[in-house]
PDB file of N, CA and C in Angstrom:
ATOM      1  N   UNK A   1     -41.274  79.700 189.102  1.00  0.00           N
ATOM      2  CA  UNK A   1     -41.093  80.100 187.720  1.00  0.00           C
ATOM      3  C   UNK A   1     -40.171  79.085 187.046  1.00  0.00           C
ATOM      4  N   UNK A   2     -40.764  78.416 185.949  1.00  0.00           N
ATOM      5  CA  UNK A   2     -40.047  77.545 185.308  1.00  0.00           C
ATOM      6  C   UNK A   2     -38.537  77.941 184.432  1.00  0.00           C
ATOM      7  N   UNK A   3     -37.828  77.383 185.090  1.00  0.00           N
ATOM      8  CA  UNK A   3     -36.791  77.656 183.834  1.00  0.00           C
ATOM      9  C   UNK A   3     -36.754  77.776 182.685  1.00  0.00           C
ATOM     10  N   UNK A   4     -37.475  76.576 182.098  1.00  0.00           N
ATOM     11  CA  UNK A   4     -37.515  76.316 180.647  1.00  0.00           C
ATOM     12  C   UNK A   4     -38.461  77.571 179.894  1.00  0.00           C
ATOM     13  N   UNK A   5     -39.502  78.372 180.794  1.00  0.00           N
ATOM     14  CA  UNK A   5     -40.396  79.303 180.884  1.00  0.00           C
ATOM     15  C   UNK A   5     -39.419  80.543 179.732  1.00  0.00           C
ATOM     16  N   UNK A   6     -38.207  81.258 180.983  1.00  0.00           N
ATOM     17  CA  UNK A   6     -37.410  81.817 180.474  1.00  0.00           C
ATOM     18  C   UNK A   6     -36.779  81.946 179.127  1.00  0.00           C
ATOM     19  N   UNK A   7     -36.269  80.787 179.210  1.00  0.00           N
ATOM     20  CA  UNK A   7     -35.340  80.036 177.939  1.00  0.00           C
ATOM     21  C   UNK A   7     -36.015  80.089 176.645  1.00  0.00           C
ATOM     22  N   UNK A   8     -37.136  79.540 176.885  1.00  0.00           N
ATOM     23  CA  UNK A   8     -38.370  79.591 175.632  1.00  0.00           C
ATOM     24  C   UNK A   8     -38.459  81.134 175.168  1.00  0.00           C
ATOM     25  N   UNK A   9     -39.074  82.104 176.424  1.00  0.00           N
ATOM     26  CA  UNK A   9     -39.609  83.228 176.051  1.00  0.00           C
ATOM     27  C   UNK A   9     -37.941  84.179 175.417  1.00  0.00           C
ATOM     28  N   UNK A  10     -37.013  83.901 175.964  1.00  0.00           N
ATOM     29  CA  UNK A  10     -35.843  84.835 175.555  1.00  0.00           C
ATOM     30  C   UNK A  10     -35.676  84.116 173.975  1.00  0.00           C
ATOM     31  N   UNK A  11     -35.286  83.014 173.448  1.00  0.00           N
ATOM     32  CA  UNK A  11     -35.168  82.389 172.149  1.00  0.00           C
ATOM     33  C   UNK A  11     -36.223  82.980 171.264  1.00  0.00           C
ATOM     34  N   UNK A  12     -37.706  83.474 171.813  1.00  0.00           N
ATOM     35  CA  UNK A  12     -38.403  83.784 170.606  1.00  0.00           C
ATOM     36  C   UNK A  12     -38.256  85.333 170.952  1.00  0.00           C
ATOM     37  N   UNK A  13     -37.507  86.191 172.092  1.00  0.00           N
ATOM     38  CA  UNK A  13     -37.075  87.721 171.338  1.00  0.00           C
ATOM     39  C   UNK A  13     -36.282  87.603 170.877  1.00  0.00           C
ATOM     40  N   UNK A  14     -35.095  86.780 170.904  1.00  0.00           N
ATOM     41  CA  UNK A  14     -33.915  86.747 170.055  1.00  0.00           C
ATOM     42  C   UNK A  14     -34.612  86.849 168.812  1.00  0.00           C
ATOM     43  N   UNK A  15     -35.111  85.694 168.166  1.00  0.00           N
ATOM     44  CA  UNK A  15     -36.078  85.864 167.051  1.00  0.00           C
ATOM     45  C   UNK A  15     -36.449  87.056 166.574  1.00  0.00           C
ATOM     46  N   UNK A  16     -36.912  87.635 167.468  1.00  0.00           N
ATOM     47  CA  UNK A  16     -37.725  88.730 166.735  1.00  0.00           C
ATOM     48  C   UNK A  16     -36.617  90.600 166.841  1.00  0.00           C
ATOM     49  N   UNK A  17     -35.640  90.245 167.348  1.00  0.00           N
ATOM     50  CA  UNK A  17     -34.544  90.830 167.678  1.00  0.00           C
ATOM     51  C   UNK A  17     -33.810  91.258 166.102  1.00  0.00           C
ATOM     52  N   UNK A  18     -33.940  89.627 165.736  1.00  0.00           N
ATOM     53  CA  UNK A  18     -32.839  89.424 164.647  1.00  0.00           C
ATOM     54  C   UNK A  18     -33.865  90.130 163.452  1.00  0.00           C
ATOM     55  N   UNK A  19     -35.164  89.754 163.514  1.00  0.00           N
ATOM     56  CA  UNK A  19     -36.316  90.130 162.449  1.00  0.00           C
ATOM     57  C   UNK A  19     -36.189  91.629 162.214  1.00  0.00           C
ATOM     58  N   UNK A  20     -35.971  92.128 163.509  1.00  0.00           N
ATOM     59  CA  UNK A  20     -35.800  93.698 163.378  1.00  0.00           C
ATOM     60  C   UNK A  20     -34.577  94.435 162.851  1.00  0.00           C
ATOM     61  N   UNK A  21     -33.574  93.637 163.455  1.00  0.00           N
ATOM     62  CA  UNK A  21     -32.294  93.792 163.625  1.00  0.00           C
ATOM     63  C   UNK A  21     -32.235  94.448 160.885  1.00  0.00           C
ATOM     64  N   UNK A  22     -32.885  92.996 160.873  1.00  0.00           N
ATOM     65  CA  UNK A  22     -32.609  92.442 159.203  1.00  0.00           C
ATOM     66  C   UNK A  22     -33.623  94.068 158.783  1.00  0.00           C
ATOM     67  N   UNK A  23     -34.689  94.049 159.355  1.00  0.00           N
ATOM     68  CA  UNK A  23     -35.367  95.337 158.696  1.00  0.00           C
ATOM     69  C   UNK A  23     -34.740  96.779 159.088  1.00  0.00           C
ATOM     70  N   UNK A  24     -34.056  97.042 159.863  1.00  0.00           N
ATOM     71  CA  UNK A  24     -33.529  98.211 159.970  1.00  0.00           C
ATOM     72  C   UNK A  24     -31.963  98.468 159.383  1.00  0.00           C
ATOM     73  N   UNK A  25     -31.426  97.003 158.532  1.00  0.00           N
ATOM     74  CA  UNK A  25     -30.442  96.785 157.726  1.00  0.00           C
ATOM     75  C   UNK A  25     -30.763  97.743 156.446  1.00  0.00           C
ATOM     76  N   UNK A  26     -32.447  97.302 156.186  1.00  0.00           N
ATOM     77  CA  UNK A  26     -32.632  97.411 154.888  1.00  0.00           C
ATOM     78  C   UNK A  26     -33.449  98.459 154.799  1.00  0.00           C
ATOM     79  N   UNK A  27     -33.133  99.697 155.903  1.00  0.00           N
ATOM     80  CA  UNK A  27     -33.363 101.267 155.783  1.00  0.00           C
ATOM     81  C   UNK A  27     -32.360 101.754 156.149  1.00  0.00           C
ATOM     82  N   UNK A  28     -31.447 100.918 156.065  1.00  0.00           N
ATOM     83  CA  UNK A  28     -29.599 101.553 156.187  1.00  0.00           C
ATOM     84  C   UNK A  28     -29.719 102.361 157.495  1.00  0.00           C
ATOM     85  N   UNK A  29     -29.771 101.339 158.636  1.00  0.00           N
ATOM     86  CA  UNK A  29     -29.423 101.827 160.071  1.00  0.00           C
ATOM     87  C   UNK A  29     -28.630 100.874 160.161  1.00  0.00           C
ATOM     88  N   UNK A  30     -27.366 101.240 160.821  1.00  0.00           N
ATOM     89  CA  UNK A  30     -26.668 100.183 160.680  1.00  0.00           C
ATOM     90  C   UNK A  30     -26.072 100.333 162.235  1.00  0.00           C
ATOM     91  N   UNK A  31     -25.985 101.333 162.962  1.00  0.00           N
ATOM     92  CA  UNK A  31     -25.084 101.488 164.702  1.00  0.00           C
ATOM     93  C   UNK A  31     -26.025 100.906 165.511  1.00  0.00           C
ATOM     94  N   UNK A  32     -27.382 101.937 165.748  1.00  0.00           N
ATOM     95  CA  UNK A  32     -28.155 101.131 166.802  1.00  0.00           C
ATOM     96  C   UNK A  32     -28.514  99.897 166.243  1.00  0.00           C
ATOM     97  N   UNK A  33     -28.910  99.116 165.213  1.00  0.00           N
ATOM     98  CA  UNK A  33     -29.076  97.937 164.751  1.00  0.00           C
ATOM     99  C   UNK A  33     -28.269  97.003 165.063  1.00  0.00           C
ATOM    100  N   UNK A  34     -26.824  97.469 165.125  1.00  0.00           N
ATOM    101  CA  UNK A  34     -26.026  95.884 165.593  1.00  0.00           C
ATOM    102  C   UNK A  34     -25.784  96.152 167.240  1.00  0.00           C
ATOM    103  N   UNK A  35     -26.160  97.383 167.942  1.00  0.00           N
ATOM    104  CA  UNK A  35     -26.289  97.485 169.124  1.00  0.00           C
ATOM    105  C   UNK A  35     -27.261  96.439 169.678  1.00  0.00           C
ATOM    106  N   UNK A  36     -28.648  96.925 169.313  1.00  0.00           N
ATOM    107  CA  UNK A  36     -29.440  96.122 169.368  1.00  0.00           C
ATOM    108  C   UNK A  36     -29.216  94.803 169.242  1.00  0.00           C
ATOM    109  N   UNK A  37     -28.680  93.916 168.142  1.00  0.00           N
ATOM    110  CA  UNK A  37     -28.596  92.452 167.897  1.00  0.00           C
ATOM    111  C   UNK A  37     -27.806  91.938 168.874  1.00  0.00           C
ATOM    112  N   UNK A  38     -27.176  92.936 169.257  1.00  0.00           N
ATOM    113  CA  UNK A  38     -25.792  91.929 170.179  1.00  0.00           C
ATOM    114  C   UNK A  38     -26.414  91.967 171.843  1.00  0.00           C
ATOM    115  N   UNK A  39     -26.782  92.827 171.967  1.00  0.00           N
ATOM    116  CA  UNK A  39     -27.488  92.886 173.422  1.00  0.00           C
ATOM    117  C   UNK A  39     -28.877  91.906 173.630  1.00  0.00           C
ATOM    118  N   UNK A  40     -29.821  92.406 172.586  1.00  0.00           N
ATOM    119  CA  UNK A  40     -31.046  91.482 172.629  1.00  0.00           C
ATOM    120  C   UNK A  40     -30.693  89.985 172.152  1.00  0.00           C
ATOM    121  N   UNK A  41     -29.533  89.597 172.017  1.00  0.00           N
ATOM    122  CA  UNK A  41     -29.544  87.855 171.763  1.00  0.00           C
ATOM    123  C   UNK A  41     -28.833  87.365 172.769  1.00  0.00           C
ATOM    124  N   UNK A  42     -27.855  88.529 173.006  1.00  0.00           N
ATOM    125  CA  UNK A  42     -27.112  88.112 174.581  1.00  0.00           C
ATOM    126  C   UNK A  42     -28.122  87.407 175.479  1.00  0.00           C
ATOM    127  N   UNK A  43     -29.276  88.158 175.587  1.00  0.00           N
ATOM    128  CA  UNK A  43     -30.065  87.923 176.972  1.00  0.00           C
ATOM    129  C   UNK A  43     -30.222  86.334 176.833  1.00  0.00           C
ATOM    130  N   UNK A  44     -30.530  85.521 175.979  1.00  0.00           N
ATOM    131  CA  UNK A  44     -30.689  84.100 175.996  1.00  0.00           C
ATOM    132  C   UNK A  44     -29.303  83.182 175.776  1.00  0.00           C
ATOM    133  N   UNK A  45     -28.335  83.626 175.009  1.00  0.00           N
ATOM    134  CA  UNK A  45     -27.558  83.385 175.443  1.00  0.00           C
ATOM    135  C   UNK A  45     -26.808  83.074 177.222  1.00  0.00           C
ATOM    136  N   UNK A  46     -27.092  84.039 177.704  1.00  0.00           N
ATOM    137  CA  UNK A  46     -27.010  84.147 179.066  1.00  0.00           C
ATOM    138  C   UNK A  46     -27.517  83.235 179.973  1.00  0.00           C
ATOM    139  N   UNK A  47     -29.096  83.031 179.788  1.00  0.00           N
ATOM    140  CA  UNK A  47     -29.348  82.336 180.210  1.00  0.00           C
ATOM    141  C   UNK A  47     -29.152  80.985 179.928  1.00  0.00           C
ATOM    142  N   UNK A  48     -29.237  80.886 178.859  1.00  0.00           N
ATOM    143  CA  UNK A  48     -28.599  78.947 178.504  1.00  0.00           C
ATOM    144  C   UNK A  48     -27.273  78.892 179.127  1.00  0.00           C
ATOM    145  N   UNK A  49     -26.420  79.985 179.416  1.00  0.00           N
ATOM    146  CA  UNK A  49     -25.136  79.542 180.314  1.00  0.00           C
ATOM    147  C   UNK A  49     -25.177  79.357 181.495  1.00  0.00           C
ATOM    148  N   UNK A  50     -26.153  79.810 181.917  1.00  0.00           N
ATOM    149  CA  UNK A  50     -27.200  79.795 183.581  1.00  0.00           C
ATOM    150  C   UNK A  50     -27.146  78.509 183.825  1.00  0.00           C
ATOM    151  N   UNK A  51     -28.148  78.297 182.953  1.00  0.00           N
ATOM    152  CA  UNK A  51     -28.457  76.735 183.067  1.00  0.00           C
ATOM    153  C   UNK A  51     -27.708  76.336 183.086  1.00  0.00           C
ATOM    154  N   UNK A  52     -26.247  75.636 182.555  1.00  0.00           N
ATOM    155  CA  UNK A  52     -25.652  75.198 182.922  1.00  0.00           C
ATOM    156  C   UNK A  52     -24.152  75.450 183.183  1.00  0.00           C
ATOM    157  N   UNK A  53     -24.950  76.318 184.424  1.00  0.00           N
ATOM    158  CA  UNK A  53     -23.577  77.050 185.778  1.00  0.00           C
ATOM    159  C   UNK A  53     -23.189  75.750 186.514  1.00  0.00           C
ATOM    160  N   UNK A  54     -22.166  75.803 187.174  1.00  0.00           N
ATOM    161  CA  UNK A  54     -21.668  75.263 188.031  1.00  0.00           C
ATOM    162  C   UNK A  54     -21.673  74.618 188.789  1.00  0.00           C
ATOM    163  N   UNK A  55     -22.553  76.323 189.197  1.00  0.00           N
ATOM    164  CA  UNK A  55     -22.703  76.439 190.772  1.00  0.00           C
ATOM    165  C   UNK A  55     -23.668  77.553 190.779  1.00  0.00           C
ATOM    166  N   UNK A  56     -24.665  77.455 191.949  1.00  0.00           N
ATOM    167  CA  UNK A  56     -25.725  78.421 192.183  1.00  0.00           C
ATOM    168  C   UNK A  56     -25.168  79.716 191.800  1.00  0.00           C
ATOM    169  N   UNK A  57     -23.700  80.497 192.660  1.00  0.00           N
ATOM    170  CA  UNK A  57     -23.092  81.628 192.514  1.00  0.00           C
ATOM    171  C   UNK A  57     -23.178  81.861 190.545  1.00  0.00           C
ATOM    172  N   UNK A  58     -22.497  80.612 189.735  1.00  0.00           N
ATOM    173  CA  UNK A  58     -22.541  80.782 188.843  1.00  0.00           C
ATOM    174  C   UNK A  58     -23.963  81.715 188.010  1.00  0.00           C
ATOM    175  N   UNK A  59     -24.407  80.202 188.902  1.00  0.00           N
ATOM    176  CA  UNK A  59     -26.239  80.243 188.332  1.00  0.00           C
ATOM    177  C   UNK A  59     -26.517  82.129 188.226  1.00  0.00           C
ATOM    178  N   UNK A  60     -26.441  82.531 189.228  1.00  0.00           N
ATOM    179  CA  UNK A  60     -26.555  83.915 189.639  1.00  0.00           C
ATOM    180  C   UNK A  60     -26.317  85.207 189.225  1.00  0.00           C
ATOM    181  N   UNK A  61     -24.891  84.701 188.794  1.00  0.00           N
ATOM    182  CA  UNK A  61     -24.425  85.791 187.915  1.00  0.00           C
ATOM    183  C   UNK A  61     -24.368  85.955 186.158  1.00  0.00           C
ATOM    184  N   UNK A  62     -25.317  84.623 185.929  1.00  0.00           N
ATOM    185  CA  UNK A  62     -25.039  84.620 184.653  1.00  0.00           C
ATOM    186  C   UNK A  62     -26.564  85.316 184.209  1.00  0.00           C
ATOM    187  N   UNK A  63     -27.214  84.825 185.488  1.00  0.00           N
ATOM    188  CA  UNK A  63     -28.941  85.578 184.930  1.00  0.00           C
ATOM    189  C   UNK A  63     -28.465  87.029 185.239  1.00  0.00           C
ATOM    190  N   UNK A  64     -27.918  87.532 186.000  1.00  0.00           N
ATOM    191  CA  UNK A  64     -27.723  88.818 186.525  1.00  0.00           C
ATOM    192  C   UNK A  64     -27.390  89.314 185.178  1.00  0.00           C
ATOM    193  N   UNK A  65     -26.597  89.030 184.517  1.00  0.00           N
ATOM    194  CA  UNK A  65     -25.782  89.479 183.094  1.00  0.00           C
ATOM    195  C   UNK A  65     -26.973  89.622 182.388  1.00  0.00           C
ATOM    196  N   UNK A  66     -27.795  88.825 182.188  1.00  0.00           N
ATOM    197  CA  UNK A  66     -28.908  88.472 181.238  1.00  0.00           C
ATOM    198  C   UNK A  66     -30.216  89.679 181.430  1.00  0.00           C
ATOM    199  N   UNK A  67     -30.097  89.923 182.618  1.00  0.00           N
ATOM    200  CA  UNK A  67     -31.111  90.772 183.214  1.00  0.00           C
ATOM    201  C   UNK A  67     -30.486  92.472 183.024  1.00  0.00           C
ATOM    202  N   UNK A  68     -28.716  92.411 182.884  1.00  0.00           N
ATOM    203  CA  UNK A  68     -28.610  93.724 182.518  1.00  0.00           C
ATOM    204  C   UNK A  68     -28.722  93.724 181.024  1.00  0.00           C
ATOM    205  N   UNK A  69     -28.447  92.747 180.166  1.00  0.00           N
ATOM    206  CA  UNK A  69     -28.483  92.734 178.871  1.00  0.00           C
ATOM    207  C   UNK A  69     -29.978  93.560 178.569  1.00  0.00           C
ATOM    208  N   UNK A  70     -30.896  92.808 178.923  1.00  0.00           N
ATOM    209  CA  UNK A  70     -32.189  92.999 178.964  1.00  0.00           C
ATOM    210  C   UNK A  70     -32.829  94.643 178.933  1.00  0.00           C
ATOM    211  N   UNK A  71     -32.074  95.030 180.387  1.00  0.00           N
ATOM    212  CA  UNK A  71     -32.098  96.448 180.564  1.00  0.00           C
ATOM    213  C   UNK A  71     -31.366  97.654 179.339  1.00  0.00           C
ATOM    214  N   UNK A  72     -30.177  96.566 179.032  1.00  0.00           N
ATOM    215  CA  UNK A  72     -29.783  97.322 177.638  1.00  0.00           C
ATOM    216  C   UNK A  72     -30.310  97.527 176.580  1.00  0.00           C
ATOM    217  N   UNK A  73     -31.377  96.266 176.391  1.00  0.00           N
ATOM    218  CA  UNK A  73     -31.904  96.366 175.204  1.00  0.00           C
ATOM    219  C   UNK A  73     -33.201  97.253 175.405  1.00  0.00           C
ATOM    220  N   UNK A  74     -33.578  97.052 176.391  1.00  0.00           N
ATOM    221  CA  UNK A  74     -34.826  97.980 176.391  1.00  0.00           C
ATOM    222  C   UNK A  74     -34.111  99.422 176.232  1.00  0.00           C
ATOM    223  N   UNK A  75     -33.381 100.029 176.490  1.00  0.00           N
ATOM    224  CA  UNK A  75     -32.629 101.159 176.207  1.00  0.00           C
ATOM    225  C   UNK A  75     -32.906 101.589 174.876  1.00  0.00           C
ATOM    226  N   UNK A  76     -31.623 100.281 173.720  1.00  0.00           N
ATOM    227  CA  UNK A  76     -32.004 100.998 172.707  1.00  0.00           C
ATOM    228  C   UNK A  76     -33.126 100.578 171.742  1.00  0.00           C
ATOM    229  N   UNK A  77     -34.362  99.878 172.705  1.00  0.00           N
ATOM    230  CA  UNK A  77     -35.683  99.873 171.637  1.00  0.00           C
ATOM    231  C   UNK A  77     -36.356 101.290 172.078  1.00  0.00           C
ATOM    232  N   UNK A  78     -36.338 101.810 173.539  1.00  0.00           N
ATOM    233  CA  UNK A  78     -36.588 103.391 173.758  1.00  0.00           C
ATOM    234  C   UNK A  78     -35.957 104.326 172.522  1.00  0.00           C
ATOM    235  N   UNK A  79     -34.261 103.990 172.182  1.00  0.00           N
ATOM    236  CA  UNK A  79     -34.372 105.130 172.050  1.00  0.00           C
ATOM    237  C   UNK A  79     -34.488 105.077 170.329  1.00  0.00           C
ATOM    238  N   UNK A  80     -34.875 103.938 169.675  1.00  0.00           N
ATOM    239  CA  UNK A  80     -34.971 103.638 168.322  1.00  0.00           C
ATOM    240  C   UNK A  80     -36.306 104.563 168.107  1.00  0.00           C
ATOM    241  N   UNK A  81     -37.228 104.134 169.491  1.00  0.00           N
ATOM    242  CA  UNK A  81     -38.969 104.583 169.104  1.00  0.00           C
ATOM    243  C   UNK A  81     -38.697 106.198 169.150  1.00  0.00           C
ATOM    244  N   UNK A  82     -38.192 106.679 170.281  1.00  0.00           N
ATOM    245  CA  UNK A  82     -38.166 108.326 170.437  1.00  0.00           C
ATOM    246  C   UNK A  82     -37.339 109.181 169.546  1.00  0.00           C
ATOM    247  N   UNK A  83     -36.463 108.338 168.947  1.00  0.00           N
ATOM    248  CA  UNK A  83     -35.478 109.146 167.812  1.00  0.00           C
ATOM    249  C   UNK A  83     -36.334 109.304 167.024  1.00  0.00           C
ATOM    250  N   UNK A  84     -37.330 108.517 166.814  1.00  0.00           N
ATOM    251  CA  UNK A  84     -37.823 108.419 165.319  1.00  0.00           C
ATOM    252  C   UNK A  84     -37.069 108.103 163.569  1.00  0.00           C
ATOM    253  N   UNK A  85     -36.035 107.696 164.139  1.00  0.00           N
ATOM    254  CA  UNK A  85     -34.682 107.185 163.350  1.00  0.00           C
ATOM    255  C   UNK A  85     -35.006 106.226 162.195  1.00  0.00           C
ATOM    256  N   UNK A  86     -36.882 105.866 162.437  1.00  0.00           N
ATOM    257  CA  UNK A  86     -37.477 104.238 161.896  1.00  0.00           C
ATOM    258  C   UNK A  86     -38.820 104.664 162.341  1.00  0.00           C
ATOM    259  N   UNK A  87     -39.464 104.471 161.259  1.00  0.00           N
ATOM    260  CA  UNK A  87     -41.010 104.365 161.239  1.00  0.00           C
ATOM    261  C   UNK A  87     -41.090 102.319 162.051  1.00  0.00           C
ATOM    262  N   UNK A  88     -40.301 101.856 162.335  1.00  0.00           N
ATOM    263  CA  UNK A  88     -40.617 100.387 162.563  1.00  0.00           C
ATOM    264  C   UNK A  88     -41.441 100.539 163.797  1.00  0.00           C
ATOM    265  N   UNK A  89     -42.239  99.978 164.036  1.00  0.00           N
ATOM    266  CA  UNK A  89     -42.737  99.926 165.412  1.00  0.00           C
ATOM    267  C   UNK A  89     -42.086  98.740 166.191  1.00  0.00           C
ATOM    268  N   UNK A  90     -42.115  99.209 167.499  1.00  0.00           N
ATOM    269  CA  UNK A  90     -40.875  98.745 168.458  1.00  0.00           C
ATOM    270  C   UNK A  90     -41.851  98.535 169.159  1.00  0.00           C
ATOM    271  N   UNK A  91     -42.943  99.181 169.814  1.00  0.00           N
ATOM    272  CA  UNK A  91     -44.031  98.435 171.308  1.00  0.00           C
ATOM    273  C   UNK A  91     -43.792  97.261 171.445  1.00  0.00           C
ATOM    274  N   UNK A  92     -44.493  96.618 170.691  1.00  0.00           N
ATOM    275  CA  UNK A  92     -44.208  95.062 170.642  1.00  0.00           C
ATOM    276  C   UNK A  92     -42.998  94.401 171.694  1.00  0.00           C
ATOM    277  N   UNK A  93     -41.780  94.856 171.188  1.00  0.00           N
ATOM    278  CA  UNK A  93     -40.501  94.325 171.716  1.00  0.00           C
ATOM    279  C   UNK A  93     -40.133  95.530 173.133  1.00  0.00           C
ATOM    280  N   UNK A  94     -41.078  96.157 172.945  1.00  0.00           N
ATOM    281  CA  UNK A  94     -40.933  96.991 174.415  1.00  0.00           C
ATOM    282  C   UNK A  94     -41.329  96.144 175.538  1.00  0.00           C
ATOM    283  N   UNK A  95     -42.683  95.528 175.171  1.00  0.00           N
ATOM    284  CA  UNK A  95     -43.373  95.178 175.813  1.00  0.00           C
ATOM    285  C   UNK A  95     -42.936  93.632 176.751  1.00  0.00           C
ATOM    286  N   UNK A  96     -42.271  92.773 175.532  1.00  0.00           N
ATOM    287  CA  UNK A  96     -41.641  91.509 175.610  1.00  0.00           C
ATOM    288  C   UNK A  96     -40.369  92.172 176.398  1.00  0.00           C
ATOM    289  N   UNK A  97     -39.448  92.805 176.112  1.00  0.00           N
ATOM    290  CA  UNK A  97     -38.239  92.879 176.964  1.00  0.00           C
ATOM    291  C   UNK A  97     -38.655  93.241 178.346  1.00  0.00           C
ATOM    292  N   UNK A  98     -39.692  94.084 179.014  1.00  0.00           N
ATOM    293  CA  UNK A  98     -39.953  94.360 179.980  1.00  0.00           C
ATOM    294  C   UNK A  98     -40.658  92.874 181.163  1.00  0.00           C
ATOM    295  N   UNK A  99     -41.176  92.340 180.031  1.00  0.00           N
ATOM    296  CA  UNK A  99     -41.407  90.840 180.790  1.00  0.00           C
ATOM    297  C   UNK A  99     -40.370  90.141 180.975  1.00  0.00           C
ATOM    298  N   UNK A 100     -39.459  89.936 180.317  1.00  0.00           N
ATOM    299  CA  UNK A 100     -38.159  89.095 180.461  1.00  0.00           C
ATOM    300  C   UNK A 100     -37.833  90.029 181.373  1.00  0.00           C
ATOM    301  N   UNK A 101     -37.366  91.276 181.670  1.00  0.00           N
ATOM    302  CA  UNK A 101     -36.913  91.735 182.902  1.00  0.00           C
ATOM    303  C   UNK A 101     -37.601  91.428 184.266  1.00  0.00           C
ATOM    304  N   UNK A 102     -38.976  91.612 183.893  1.00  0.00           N
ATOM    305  CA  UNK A 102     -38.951  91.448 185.204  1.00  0.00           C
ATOM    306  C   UNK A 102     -39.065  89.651 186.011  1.00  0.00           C
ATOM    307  N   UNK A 103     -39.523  88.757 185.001  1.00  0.00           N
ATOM    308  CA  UNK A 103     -38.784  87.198 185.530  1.00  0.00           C
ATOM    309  C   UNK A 103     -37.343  87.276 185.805  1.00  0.00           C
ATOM    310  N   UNK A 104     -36.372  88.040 185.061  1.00  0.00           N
ATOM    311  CA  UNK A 104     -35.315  87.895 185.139  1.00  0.00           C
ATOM    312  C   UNK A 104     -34.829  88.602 186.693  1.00  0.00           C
ATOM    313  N   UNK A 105     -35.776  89.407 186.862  1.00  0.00           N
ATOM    314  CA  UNK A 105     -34.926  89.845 188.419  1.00  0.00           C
ATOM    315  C   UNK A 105     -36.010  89.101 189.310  1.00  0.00           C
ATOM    316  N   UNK A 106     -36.604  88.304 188.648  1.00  0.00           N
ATOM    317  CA  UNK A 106     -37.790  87.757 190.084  1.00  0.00           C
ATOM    318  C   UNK A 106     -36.505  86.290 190.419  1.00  0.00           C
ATOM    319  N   UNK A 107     -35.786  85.803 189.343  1.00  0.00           N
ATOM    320  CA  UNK A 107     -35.233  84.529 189.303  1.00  0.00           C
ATOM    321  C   UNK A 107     -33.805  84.944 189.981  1.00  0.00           C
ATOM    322  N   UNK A 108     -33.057  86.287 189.643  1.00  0.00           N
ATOM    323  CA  UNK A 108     -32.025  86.370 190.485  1.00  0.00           C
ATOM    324  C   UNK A 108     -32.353  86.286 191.963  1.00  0.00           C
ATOM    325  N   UNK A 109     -33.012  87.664 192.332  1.00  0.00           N
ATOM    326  CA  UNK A 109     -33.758  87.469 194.116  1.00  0.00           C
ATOM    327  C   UNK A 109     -33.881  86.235 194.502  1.00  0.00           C
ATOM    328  N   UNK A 110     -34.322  85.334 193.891  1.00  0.00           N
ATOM    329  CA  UNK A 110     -35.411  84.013 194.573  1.00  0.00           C
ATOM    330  C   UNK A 110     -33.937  83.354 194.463  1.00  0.00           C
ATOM    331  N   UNK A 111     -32.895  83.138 193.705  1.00  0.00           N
ATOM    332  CA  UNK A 111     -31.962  82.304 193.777  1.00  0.00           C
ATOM    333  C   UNK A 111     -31.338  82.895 194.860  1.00  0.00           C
ATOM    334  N   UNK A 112     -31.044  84.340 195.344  1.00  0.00           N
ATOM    335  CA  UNK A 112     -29.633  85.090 196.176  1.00  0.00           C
ATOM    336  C   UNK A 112     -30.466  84.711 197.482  1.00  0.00           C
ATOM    337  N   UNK A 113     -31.731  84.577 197.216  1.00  0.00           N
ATOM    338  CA  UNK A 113     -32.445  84.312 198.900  1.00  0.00           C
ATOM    339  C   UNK A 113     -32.185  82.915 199.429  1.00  0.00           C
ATOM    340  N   UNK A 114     -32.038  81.936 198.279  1.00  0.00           N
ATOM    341  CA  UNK A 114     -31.956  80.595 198.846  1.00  0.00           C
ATOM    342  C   UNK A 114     -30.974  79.825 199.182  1.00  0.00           C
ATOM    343  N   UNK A 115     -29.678  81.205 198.105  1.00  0.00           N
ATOM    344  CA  UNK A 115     -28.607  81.076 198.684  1.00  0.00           C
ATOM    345  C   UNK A 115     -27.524  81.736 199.734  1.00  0.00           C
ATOM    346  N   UNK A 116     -28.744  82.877 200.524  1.00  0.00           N
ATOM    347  CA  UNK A 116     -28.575  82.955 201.937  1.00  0.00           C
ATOM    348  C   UNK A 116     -29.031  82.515 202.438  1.00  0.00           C
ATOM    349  N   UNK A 117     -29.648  81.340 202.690  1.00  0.00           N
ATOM    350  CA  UNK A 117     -30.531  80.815 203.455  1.00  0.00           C
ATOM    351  C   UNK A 117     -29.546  79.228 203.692  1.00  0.00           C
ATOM    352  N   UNK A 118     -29.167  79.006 202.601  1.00  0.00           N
ATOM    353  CA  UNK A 118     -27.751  77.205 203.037  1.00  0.00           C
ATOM    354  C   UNK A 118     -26.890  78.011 203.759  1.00  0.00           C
TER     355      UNK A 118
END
């Protein structure tokens, strides 16, 4: 799994993070909305600090962060859709955060294995 794979796909939910983030400004949601922004941009954030970790350990724990971010955000796009708090439709970004999760824990494993293995 390519790195740059990641990096790419997290920069365009950030994108679409922030797109949502601006439309649920402007139906005056304002708590889960900056919940949302700060968690769903974290995740690429995270990883661009990955990239340039240290050290593998680094490497490791910075996707790990990225991968709980991830899990956070899928949280509150669940609970934006089930409140019904917003006619916005959220699938979309359900769908995308659940892919970034799961590269994101395929890339921690594959790194913690190779670094039991030196």
């Amino acid at each position: 799994m390519s790195e740059s794979i990641i990096k790419e796909k997290s920069f365009q939910f950030s994108l679409k993070i922030i797109g949502l983030y601006k439309e649920l400004l402007s139906e005056n949601e304002y708590i889960l909305s900056k919940q949302l922004l700060r968690s769903g941009t974290s995740i690429g954030a995270n990883i661009e600090e990955a990239l340039a970790g240290q050290s593998k350990r680094d490497f490791i724990a910075k996707m790990s962060i990225s991968s709980k971010e991830a899990r956070e955000t899928k949280y509150w796009l669940r609970l934006l859709k089930e409140s019904e708090i917003t006619s916005i439709e959220v699938e979309c970004l359900l769908l995308d955060v659940e892919e970034l999760i799961r590269m994101l824990t395929a890339i921690v494993k594959t790194s913690q294995q190779s670094l039991t293995k030196n």
